[in-house]
N, C-alpha and C. Protein backbone atom coordinates (compact mmCIF):
# COMPACT_ATOMS: atom_id res chain seq x y z
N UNK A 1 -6.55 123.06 122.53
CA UNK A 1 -6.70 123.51 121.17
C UNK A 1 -7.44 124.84 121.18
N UNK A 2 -6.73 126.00 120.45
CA UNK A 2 -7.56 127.34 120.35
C UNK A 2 -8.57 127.20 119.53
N UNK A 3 -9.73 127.86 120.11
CA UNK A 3 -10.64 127.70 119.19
C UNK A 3 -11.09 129.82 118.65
N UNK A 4 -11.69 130.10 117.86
CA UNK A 4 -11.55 131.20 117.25
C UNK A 4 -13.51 131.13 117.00
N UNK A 5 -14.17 132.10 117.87
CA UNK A 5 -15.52 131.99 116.68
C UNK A 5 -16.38 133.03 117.01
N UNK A 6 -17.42 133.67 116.53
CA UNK A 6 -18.25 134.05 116.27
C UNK A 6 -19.70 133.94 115.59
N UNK A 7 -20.87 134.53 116.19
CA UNK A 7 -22.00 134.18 115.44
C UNK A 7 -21.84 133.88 113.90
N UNK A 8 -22.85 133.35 113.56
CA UNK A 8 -22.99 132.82 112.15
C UNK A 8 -21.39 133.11 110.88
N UNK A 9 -20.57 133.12 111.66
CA UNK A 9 -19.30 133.25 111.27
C UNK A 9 -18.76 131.66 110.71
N UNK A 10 -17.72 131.69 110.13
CA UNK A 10 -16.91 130.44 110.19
C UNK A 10 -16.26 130.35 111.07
N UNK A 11 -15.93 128.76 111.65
CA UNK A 11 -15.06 128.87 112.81
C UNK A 11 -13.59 128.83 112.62
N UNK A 12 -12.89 129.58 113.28
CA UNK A 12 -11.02 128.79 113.40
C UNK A 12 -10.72 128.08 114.75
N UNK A 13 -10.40 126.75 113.91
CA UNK A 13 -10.02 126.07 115.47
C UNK A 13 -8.62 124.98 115.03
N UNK A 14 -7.51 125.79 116.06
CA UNK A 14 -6.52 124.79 115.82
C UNK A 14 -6.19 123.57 116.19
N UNK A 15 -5.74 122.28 115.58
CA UNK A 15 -5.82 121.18 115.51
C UNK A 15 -4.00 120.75 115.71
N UNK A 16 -3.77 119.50 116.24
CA UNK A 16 -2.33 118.98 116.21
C UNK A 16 -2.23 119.20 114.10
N UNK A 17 -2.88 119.15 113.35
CA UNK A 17 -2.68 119.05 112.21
C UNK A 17 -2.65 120.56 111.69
N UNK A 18 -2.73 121.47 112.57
CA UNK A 18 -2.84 123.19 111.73
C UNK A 18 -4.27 123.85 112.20
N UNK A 19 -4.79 124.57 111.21
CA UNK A 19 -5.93 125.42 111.86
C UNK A 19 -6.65 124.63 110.64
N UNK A 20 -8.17 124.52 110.81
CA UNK A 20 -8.79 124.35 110.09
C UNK A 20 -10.03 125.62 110.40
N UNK A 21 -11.40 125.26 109.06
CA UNK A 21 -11.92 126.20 109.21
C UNK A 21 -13.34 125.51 108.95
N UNK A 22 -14.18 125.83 109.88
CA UNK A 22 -15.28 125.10 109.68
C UNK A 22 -16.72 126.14 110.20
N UNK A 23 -17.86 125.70 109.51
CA UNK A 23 -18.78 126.61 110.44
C UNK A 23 -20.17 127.02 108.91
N UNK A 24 -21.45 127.71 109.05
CA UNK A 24 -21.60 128.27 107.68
C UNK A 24 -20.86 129.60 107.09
N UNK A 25 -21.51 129.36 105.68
CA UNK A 25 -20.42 130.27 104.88
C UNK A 25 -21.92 130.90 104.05
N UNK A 26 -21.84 132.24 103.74
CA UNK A 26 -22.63 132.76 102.87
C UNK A 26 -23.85 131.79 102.11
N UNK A 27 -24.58 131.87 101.88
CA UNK A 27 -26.20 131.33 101.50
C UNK A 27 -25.43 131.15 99.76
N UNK A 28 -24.67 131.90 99.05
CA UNK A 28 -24.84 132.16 97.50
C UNK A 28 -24.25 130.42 97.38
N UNK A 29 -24.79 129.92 96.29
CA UNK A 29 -24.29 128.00 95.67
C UNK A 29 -23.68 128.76 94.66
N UNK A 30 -22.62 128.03 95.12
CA UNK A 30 -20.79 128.14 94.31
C UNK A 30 -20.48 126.67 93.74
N UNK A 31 -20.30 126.49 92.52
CA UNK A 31 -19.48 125.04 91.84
C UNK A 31 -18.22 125.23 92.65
N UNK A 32 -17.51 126.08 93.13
CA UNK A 32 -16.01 126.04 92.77
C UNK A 32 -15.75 126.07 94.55
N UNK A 33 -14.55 125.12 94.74
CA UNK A 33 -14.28 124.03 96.03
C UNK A 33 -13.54 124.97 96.01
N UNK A 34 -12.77 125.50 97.01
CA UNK A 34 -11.33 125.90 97.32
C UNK A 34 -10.53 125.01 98.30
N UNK A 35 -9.36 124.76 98.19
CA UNK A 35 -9.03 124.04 99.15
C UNK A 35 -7.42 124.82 99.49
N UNK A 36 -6.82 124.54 100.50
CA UNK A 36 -5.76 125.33 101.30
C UNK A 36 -4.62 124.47 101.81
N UNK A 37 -3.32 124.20 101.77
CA UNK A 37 -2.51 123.58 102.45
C UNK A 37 -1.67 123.77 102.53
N UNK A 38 -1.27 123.69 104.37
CA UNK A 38 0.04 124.78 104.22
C UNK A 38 0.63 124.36 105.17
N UNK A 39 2.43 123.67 104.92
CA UNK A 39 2.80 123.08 106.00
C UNK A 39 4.20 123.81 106.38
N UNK A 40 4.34 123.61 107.45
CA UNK A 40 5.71 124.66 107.86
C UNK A 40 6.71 123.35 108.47
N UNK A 41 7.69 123.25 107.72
CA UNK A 41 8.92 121.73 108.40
C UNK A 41 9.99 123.13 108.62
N UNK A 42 10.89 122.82 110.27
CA UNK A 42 11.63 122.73 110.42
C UNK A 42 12.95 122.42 109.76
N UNK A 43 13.46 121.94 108.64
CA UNK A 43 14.35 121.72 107.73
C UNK A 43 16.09 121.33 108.57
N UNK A 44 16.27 122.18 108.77
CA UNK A 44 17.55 122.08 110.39
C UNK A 44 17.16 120.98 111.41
N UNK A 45 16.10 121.16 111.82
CA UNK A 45 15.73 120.13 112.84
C UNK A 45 15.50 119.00 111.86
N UNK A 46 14.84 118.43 111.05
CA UNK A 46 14.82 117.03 110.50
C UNK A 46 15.74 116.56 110.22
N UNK A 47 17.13 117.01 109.61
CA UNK A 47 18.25 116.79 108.99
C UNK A 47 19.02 116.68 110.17
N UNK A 48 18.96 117.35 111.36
CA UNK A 48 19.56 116.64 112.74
C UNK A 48 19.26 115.26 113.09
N UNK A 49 18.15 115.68 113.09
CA UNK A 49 17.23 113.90 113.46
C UNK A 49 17.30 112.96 112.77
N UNK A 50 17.34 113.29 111.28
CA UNK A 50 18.25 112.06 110.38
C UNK A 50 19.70 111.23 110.49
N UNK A 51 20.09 112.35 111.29
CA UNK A 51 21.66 111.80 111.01
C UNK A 51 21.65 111.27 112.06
N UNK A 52 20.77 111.40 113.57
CA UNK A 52 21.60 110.82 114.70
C UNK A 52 20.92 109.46 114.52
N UNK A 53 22.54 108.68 115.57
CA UNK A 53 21.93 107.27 115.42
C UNK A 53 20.78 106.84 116.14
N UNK A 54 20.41 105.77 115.91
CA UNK A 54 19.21 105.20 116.18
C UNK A 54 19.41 104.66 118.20
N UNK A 55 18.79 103.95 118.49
CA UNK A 55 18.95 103.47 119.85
C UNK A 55 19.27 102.07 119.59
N UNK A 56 20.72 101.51 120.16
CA UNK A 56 20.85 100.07 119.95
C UNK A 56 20.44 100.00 120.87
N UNK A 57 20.37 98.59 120.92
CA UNK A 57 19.44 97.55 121.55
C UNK A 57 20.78 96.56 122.34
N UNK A 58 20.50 96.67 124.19
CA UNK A 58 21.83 96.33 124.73
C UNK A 58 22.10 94.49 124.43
N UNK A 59 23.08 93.99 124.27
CA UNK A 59 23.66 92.90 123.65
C UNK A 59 22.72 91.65 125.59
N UNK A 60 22.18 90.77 125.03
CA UNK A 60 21.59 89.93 126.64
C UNK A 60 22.92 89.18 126.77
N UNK A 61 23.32 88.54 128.00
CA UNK A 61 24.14 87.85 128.22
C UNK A 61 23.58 86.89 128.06
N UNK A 62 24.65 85.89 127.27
CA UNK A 62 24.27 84.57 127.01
C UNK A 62 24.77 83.37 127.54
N UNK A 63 24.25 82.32 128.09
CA UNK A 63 24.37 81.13 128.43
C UNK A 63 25.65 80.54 128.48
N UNK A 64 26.15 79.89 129.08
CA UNK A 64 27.42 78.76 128.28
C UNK A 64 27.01 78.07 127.13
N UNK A 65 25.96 77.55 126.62
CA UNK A 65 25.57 76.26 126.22
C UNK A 65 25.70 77.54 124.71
N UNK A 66 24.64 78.57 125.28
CA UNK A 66 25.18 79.52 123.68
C UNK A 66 26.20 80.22 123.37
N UNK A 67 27.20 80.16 124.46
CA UNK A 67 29.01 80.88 123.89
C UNK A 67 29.17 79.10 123.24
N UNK A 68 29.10 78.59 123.61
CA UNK A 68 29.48 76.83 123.24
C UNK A 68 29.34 76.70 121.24
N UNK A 69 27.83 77.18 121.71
CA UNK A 69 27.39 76.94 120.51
C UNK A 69 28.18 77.82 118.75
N UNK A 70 28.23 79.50 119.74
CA UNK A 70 29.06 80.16 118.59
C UNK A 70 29.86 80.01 118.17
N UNK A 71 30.89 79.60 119.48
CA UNK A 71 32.05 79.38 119.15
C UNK A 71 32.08 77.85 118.23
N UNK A 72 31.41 77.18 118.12
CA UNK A 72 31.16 75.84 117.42
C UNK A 72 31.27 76.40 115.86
N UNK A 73 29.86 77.26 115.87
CA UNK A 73 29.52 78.10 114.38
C UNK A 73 30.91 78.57 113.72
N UNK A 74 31.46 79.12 114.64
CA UNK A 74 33.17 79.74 113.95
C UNK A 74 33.89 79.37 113.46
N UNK A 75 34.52 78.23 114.20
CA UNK A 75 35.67 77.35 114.70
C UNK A 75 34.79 76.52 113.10
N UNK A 76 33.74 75.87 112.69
CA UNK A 76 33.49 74.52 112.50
C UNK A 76 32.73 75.24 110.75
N UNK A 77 32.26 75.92 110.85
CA UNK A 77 31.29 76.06 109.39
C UNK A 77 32.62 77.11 108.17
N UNK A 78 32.49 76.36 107.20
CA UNK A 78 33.79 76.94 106.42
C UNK A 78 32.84 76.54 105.07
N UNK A 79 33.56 77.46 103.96
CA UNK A 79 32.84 77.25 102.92
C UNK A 79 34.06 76.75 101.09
N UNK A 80 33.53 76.03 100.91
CA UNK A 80 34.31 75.02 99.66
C UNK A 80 34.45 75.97 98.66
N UNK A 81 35.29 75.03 98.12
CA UNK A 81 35.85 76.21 96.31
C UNK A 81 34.50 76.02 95.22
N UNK A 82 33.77 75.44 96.05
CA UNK A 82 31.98 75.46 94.88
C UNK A 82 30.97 76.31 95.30
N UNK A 83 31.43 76.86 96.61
CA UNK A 83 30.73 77.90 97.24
C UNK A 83 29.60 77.30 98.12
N UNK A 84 29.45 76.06 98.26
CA UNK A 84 29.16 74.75 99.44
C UNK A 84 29.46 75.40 100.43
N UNK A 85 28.52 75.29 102.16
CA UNK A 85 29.08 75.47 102.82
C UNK A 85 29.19 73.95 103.70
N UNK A 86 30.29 73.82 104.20
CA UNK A 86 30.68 72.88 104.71
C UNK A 86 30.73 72.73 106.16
N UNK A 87 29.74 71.96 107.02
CA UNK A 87 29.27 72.52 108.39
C UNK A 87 29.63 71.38 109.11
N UNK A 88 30.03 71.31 110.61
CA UNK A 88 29.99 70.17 111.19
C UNK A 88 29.29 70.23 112.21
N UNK A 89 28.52 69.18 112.47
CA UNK A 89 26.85 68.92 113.37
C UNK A 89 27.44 69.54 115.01
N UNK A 90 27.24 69.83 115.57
CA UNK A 90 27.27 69.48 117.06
C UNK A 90 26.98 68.67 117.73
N UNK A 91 27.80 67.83 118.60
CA UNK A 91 27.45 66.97 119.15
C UNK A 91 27.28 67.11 121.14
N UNK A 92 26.29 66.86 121.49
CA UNK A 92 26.15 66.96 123.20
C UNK A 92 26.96 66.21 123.81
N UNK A 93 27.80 66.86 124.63
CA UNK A 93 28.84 65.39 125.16
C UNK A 93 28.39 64.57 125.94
N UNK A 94 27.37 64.42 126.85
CA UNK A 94 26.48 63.47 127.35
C UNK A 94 25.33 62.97 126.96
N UNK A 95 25.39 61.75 126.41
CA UNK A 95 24.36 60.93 125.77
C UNK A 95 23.83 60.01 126.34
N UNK A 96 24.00 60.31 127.57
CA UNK A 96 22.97 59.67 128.74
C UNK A 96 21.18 60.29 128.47
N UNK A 97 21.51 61.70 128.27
CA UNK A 97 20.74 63.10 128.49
C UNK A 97 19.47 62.69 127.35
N UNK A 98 19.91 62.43 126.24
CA UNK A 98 18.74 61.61 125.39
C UNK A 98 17.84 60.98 125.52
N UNK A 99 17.93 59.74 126.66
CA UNK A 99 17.03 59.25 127.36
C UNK A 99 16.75 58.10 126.75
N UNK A 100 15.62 57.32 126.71
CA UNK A 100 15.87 55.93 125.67
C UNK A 100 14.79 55.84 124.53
N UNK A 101 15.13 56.80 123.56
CA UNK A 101 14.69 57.06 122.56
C UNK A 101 15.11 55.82 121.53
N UNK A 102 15.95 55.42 121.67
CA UNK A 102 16.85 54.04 120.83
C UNK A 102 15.30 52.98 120.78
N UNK A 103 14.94 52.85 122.19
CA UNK A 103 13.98 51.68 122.40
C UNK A 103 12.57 52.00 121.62
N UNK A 104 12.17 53.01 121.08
CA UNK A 104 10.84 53.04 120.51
C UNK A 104 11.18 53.00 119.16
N UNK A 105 11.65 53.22 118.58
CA UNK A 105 12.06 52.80 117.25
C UNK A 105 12.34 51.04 117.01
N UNK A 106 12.95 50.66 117.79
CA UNK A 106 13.61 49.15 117.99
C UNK A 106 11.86 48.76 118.26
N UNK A 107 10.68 48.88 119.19
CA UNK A 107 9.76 48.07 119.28
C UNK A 107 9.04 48.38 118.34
N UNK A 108 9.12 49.56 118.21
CA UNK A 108 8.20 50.03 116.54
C UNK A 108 8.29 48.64 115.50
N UNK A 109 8.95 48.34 114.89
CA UNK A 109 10.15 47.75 114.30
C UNK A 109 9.37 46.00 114.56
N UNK A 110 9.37 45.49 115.64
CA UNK A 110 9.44 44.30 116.13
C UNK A 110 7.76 44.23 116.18
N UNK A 111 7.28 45.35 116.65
CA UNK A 111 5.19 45.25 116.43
C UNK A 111 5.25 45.20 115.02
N UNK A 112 5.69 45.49 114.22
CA UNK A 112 5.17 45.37 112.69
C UNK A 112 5.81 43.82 112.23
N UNK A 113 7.05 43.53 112.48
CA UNK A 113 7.49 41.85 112.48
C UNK A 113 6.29 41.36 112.99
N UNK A 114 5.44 41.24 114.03
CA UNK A 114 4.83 40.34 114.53
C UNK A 114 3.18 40.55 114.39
N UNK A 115 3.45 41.69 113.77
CA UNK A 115 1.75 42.18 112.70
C UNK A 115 2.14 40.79 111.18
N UNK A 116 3.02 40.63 110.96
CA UNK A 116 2.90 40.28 109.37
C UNK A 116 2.86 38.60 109.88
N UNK A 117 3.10 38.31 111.00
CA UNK A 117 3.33 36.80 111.07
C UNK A 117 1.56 35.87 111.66
């Protein structure tokens, strides 16, 4: 950053934001503030930079289980003359894979029968 100065002078020192001006100023008490702002845009260059596109973002390769799944979404979700959409669940074709979730519900079930007796 340039800096600009001299004895009992004000200073100039440029900033990423422009030059500012800092330092003492004459002894006389003044009411009246001045203030300064002054910006210089490129106009050509922003209006380039507006128009170009942005950076996509590259597509991840996906799974079988998630081509499975889209193609499910496609093929299966359709929408009614009430504007309903009408979806059908997916189902896992191996229901081994669940495990025996059936059985804690079923004893759940049979401890409260034998709480009331």
């Amino acid at each position: 950053m340039a800096l600009k100065k001299s004895s009992n002078k004000p200073v100039l020192q440029k900033t990423r934001f422009g030059w500012i001006v800092s330092g003492p100023i004459n002894k006389r008490q003044s009411n009246l503030v001045y203030t300064h702002f002054n910006q210089t845009l490129d106009i050509q260059e922003q209006l380039a930079r507006f128009w170009e596109p942005e950076e996509s973002v590259p597509e991840k390769s996906l799974s079988k289980e998630e081509i499975a799944c889209k193609s499910h979404f496609v093929e299966n979700v359709k929408r009614a003359n009430d504007s309903r959409f009408i979806v059908a669940l997916p189902l896992k074709e191996s229901i081994e894979k669940l495990g025996e979730s059936y059985d804690q519900p079923e004893f759940k079930k049979h401890c409260r029968f034998y709480e009331r007796i």
